[in-house]
Protein backbone atom coordinates (compact mmCIF):
# COMPACT_ATOMS: atom_id res chain seq x y z
CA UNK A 1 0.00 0.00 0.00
CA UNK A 2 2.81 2.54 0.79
CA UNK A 3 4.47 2.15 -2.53
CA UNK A 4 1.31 2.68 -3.92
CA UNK A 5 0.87 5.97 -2.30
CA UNK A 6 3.74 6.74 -3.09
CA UNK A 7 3.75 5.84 -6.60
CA UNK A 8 0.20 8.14 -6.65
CA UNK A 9 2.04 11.14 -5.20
CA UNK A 10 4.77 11.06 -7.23
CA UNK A 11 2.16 10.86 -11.17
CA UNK A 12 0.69 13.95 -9.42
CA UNK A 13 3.25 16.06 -8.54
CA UNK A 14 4.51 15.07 -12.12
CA UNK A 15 1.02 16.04 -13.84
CA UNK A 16 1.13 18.98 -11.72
CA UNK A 17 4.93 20.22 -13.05
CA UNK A 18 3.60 19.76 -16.42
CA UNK A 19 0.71 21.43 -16.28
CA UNK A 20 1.96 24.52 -13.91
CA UNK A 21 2.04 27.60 -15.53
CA UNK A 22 5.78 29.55 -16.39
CA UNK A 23 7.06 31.79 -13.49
CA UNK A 24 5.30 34.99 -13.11
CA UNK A 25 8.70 36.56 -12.44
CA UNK A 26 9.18 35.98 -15.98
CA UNK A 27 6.24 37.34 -17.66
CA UNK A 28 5.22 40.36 -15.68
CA UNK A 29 7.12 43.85 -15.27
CA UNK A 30 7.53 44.11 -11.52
CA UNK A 31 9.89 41.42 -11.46
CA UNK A 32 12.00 43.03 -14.22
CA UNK A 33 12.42 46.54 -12.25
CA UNK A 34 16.14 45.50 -10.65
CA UNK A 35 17.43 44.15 -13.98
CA UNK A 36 19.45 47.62 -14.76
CA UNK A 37 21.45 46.12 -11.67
CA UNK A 38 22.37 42.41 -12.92
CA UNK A 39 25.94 41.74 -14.22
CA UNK A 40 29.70 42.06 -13.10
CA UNK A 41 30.94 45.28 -11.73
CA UNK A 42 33.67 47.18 -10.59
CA UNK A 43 32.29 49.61 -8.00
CA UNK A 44 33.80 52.96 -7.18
CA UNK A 45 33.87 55.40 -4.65
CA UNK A 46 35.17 58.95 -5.70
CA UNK A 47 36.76 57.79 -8.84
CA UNK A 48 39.06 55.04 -7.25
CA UNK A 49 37.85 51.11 -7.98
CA UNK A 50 36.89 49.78 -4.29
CA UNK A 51 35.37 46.62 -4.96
CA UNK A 52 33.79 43.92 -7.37
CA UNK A 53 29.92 42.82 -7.38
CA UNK A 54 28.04 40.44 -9.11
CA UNK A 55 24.25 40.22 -9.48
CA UNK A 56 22.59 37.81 -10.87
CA UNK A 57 18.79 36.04 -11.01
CA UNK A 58 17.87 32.67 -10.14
CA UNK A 59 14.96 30.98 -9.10
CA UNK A 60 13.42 31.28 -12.18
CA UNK A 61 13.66 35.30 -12.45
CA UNK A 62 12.35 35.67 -9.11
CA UNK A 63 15.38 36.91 -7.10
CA UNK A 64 18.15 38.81 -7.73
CA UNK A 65 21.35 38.31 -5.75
CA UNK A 66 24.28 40.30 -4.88
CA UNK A 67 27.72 38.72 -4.06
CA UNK A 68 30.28 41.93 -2.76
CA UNK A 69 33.77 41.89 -2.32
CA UNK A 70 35.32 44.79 -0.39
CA UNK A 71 39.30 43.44 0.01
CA UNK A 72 38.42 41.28 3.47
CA UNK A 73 34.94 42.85 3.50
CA UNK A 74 32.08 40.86 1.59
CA UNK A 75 28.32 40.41 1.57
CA UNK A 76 25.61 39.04 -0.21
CA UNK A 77 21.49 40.35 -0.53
CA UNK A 78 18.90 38.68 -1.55
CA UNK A 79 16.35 40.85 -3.37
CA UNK A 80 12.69 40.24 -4.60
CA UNK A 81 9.41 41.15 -5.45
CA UNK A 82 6.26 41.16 -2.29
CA UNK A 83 3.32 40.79 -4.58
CA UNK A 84 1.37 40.94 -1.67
CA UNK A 85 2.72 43.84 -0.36
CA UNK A 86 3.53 45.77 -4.15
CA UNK A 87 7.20 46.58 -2.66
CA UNK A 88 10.97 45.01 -3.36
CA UNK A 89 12.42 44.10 -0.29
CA UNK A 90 15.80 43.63 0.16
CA UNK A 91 18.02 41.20 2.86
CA UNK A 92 21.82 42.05 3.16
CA UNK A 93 24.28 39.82 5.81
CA UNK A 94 27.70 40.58 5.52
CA UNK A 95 31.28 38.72 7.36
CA UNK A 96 30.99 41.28 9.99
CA UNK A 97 27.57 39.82 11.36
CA UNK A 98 26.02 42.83 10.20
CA UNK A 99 22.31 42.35 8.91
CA UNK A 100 19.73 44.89 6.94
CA UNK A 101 16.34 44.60 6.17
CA UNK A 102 15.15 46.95 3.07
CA UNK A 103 11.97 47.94 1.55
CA UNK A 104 11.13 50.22 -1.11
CA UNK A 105 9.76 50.75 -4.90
CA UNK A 106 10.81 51.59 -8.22
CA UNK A 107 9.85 54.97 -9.57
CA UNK A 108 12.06 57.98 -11.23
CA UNK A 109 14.33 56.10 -12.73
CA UNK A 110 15.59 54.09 -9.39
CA UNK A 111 15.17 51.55 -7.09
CA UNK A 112 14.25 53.13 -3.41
CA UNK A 113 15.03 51.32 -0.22
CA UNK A 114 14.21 52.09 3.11
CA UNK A 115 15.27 49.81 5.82
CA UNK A 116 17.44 49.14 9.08
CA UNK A 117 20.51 47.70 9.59
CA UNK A 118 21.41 45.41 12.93
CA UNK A 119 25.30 45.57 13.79
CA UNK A 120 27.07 42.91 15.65
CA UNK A 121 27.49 45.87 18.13
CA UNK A 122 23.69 45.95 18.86
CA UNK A 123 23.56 49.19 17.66
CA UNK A 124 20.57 49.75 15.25
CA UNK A 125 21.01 52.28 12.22
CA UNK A 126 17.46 53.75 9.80
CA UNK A 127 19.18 53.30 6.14
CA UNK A 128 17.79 55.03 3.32
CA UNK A 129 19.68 53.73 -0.29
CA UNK A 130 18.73 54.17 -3.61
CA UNK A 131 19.77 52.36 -6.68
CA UNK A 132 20.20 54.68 -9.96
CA UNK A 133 19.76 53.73 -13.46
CA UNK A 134 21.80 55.89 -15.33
CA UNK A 135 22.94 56.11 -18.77
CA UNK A 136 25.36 53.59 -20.31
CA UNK A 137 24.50 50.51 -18.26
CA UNK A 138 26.00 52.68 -15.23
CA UNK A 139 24.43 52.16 -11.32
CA UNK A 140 24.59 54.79 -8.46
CA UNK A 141 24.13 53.34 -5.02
CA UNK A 142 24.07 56.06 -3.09
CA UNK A 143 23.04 55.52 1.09
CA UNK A 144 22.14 57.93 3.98
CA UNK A 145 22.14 56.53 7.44
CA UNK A 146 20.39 57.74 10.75
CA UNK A 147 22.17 56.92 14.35
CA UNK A 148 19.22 59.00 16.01
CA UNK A 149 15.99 57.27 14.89
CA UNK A 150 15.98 59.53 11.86
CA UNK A 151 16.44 62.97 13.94
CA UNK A 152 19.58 63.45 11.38
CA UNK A 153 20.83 61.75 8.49
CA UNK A 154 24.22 61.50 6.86
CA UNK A 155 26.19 59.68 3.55
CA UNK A 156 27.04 56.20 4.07
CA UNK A 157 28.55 55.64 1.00
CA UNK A 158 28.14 56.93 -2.77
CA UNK A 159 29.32 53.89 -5.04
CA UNK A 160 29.49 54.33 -9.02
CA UNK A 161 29.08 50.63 -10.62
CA UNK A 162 30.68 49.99 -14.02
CA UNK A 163 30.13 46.92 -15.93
CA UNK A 164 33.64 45.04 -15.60
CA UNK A 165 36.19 44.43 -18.54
């Protein structure tokens, strides 16, 4: 009887795979908004070449990843579409232990984040970033930070990506 079962289970999840539609992230726009970002880059910060990325899509178009390197510093986010919630939402970890939590929208020509991010300190820190598409297949990452609950803000960083040779 249990090999039967399991014989059952296993036509219908086949019938199912066959007959399951293709991956919405494929087909429909909102999934396509971070695409400007995918590919290998050489980020920059005031002219000078800083670090590599790479982003990329998997899971059938449905999330975008990003692998830095930073010398000994690297991290990695994992970045998708809510379609519950109509927002991108972003999840960074780096080697420190440091972890951010991001959510924001596409409009004007960028991807909009707003978030927090949870040092290994303890100490908790309101991000704002935003992801440019500019002209030439060029990316602006620019991020302001709050150590106040948003009282004041400041520059975290200001990265320039160029596609790498």
């Amino acid at each position: 009887m249990r090999f039967l079962t399991a014989v059952l289970g296993l036509s219908a999840c086949a019938a199912l795979a066959q007959g399951a539609p293709s991956s919405p992230c494929l087909e429909k726009t909102e999934w396509q908004q971070l695409d400007f970002w995918l590919g290998d880059w050489e980020v920059r910060a005031q002219g000078k070449a800083i670090a590599r990325s790479r982003i990329e899509k998997s899971t059938d178009g449905c999330v975008v990843h990003e692998h830095y390197v930073q010398g000994d510093y690297s991290g990695k986010s994992i970045n998708f579409f809510d379609p519950v919630l109509r927002h991108w939402r972003q999840a960074w970890v780096d080697n420190s232990g440091n972890v951010s939590e991001f959510s924001g929208e596409y409009r004007e020509g960028a991807m909009r984040f707003e978030g927090v991010t949870h040092r290994s300190t303890g100490q908790r820190v309101l991000r704002r970033m935003t992801l440019f598409n500019l002209e030439h297949g060029e990316v602006r990452q620019f991020s302001e930070q709050s150590l106040d609950d948003g009282k004041s803000w400041s520059v975290g960083y200001d990265f320039q990506y160029l596609r790498a040779r």
